[in-house]
N, C-alpha and C. Protein backbone atom coordinates (compact mmCIF):
# COMPACT_ATOMS: atom_id res chain seq x y z
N UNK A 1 0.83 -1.18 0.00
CA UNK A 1 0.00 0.00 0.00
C UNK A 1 0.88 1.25 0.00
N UNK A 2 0.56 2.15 -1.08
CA UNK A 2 1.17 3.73 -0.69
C UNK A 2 1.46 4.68 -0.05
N UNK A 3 2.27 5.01 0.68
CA UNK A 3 2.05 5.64 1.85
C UNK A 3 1.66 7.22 1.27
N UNK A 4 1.31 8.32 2.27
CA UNK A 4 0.84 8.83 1.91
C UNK A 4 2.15 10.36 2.04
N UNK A 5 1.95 11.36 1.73
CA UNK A 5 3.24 12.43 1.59
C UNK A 5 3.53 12.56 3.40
N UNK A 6 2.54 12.57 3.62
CA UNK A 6 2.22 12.94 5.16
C UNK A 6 2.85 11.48 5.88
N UNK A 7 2.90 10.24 5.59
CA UNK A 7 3.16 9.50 6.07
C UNK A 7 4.66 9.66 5.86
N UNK A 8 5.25 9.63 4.65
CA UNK A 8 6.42 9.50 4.51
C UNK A 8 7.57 10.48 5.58
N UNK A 9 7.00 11.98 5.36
CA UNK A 9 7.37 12.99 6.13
C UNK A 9 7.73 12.28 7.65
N UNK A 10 6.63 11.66 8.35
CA UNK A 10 6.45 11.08 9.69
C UNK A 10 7.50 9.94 9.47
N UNK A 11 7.89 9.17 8.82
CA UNK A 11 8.21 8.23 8.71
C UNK A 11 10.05 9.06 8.78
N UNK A 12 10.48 9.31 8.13
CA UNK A 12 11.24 10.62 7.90
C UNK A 12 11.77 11.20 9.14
N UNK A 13 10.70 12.18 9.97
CA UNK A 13 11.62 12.88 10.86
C UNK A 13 11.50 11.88 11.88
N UNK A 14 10.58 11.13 11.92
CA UNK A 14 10.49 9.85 13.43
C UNK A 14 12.24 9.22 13.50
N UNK A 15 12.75 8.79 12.10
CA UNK A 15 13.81 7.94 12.12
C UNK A 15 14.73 9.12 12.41
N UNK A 16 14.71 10.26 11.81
CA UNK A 16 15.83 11.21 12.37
C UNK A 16 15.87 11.70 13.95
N UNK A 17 14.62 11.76 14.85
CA UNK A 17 14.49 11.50 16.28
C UNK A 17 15.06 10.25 17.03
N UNK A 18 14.71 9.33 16.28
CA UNK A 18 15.74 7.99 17.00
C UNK A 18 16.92 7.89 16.76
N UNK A 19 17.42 8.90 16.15
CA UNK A 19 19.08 8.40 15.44
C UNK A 19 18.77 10.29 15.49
N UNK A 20 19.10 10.60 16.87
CA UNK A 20 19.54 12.36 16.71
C UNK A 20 21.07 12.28 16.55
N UNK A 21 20.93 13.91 15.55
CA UNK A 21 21.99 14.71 15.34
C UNK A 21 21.67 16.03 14.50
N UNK A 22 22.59 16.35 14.80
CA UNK A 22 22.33 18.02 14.37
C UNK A 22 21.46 18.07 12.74
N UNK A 23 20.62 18.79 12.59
CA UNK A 23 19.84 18.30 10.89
C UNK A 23 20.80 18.57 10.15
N UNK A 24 21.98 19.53 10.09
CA UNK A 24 23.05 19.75 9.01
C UNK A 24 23.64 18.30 8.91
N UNK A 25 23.59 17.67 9.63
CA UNK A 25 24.40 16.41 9.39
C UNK A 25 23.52 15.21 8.66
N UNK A 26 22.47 14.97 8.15
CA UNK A 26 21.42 14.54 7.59
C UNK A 26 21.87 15.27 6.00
N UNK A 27 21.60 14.32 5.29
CA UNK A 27 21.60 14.62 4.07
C UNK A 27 20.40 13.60 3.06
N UNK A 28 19.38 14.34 2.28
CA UNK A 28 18.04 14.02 1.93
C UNK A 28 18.30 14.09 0.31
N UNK A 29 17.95 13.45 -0.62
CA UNK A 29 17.37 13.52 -1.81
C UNK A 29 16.66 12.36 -2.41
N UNK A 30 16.88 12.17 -3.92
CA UNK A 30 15.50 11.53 -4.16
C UNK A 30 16.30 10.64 -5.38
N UNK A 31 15.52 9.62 -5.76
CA UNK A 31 16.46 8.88 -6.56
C UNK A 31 15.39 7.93 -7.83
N UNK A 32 15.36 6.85 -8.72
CA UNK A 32 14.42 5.87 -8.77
C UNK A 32 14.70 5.08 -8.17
N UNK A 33 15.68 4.86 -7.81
CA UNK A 33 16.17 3.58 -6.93
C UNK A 33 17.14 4.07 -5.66
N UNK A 34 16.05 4.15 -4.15
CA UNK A 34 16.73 4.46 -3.34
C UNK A 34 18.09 3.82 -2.81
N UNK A 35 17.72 2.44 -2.44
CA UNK A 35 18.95 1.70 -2.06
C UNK A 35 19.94 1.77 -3.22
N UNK A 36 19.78 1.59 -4.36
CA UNK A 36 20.89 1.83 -5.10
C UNK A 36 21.51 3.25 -5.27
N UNK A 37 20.69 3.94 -5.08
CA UNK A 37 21.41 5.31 -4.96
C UNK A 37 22.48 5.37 -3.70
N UNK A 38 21.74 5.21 -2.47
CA UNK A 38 22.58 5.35 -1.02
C UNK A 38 23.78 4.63 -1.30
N UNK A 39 23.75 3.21 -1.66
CA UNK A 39 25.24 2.94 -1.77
C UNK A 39 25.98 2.60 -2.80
N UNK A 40 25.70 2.95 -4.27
CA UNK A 40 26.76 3.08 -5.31
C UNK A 40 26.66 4.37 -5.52
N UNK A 41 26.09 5.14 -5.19
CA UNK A 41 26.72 6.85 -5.42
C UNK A 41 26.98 7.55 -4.35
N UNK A 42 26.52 7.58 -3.19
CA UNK A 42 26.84 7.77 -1.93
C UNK A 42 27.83 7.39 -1.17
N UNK A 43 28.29 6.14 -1.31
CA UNK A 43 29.01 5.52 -0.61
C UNK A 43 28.44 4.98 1.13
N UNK A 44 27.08 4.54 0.82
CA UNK A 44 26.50 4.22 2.09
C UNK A 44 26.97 2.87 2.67
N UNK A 45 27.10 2.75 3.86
CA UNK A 45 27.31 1.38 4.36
C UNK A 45 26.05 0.55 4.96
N UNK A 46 26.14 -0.78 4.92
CA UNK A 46 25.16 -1.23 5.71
C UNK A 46 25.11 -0.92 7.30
N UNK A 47 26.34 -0.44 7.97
CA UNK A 47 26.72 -0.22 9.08
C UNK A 47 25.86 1.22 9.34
N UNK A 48 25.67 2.25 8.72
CA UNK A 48 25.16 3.68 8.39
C UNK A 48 23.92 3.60 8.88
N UNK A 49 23.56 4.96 8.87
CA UNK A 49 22.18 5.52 9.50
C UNK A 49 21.33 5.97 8.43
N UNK A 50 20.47 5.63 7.42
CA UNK A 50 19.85 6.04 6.73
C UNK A 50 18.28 5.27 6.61
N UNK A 51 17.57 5.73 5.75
CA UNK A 51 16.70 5.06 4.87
C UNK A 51 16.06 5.57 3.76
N UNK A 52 14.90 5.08 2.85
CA UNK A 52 14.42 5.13 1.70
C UNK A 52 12.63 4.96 1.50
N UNK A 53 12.37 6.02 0.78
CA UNK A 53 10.79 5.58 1.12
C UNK A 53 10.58 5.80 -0.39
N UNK A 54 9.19 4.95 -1.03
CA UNK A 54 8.51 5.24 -1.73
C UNK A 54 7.72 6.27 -2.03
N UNK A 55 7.40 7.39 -3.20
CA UNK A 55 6.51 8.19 -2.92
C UNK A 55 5.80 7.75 -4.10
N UNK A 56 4.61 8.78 -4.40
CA UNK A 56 3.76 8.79 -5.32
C UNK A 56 4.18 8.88 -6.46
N UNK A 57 4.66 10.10 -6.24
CA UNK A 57 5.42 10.57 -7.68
C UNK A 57 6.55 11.38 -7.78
N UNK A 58 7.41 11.76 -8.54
CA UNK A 58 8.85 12.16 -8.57
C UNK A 58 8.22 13.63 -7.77
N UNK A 59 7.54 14.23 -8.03
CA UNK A 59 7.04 15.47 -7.41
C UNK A 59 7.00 15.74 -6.18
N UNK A 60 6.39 14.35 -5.66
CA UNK A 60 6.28 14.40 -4.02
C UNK A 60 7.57 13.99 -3.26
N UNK A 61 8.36 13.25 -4.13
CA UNK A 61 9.89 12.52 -3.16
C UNK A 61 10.52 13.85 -3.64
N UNK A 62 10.47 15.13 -4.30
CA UNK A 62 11.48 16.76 -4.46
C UNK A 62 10.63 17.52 -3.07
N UNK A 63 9.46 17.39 -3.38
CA UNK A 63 8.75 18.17 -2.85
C UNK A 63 8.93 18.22 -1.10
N UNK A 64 9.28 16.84 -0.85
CA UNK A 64 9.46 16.05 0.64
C UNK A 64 10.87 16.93 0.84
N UNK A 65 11.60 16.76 -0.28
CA UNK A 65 13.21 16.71 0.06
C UNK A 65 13.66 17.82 -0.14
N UNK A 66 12.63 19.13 -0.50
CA UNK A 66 13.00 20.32 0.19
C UNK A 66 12.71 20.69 1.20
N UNK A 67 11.29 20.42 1.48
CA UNK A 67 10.72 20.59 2.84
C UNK A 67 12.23 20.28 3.92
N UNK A 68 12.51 19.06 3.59
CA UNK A 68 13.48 18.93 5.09
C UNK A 68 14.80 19.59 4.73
N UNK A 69 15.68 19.77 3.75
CA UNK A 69 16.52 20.90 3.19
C UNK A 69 16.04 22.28 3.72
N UNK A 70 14.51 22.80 3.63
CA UNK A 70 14.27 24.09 4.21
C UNK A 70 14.30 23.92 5.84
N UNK A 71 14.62 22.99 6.22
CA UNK A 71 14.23 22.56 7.86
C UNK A 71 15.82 22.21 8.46
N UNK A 72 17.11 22.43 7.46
CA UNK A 72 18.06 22.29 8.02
C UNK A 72 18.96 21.20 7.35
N UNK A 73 18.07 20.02 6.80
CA UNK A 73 19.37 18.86 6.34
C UNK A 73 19.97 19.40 4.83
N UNK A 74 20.98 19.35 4.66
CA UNK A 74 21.68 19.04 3.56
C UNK A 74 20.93 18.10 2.44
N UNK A 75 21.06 18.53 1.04
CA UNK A 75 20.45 17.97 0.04
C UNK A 75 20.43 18.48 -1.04
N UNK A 76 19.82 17.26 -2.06
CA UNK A 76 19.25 18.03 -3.65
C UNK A 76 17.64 17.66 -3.82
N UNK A 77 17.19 18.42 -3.82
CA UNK A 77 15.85 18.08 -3.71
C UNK A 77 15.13 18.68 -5.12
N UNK A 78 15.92 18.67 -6.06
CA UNK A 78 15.58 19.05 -7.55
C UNK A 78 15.08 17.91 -7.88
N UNK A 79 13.80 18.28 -8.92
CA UNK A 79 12.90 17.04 -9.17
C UNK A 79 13.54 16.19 -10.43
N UNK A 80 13.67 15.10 -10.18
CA UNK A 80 14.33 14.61 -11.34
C UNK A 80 13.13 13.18 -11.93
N UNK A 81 12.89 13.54 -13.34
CA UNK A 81 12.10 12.65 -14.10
C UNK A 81 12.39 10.96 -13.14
N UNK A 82 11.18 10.35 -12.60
CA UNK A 82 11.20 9.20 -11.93
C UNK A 82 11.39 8.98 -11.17
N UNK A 83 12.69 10.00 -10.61
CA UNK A 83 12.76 9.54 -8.88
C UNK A 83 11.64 9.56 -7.74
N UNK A 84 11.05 8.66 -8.07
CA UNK A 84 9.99 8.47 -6.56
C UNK A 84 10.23 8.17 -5.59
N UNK A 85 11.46 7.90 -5.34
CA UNK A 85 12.05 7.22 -3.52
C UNK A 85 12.78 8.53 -3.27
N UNK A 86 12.92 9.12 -2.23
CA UNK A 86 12.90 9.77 -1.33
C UNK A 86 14.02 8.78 -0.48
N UNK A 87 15.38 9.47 -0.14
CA UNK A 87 16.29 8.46 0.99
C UNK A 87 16.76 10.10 1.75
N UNK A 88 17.43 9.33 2.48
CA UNK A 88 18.11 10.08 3.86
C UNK A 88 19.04 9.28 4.29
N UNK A 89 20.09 9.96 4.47
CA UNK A 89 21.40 9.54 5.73
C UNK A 89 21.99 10.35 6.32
N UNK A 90 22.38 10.24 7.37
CA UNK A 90 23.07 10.47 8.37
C UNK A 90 24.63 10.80 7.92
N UNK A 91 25.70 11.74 7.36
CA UNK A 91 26.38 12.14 6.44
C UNK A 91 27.75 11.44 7.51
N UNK A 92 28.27 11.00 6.68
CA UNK A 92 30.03 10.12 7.72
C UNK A 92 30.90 10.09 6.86
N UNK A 93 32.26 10.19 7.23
CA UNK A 93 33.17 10.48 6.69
C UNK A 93 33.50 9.97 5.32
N UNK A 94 33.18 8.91 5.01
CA UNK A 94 32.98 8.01 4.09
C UNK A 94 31.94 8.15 2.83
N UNK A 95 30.86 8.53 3.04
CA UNK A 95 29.67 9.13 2.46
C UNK A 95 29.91 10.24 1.53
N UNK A 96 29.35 10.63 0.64
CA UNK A 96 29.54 11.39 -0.46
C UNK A 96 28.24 12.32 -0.79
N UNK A 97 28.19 13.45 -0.40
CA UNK A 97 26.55 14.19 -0.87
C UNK A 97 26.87 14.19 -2.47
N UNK A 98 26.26 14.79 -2.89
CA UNK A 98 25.94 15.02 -4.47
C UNK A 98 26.60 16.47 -4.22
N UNK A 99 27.19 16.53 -5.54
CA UNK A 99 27.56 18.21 -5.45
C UNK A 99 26.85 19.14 -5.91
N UNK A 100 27.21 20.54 -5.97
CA UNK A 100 26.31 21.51 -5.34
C UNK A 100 24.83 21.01 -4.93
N UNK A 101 25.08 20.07 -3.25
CA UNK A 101 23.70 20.20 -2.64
C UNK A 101 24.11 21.68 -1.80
N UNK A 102 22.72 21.66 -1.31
CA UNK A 102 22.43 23.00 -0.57
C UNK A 102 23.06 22.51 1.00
């Protein structure tokens, strides 16, 4: 079942409350393929703090991933044709943002 924009959001800052740290240290964007994004372009580990949600449509996983960019985390939250997953991690030395994120 789909979650809903509102769900995802919740789903979102809940995991960034259990795993606190400063929101600059959070880094958010959007992908078609979350898990493959986090760790062949990111450099995510299974060891790492992140996750990946489904959205509706590429609109709503930009739309999500400025919202939390305007709220402090690091990101690209430019809408890109297909990306409907929506990910987040926790940024470590190892990890790689995308360049010019905000």
């Amino acid at each position: 079942m789909q979650k809903s924009r509102t769900q995802i959001l919740e789903d979102l800052e809940d995991f960034m409350k259990r795993h606190p740290s400063p929101r600059a240290e959070w880094y958010v964007g959007t992908a078609a393929e979350g898990r493959k994004e986090l760790f062949d372009v990111h450099g995510f580990k299974a060891t790492d703090c992140g996750l990946y949600r489904q959205a509706a449509s590429d609109g709503d996983a930009s739309s999500l991933a400025e919202l939390l960019i305007k709220r402090g985390s690091k990101g690209d939250g430019a809408t890109k044709r297909g990306a409907t997953n929506i990910f987040l991690f926790r940024m470590a030395a190892h990890t790689k943002p995308a360049r010019g994120a905000k």
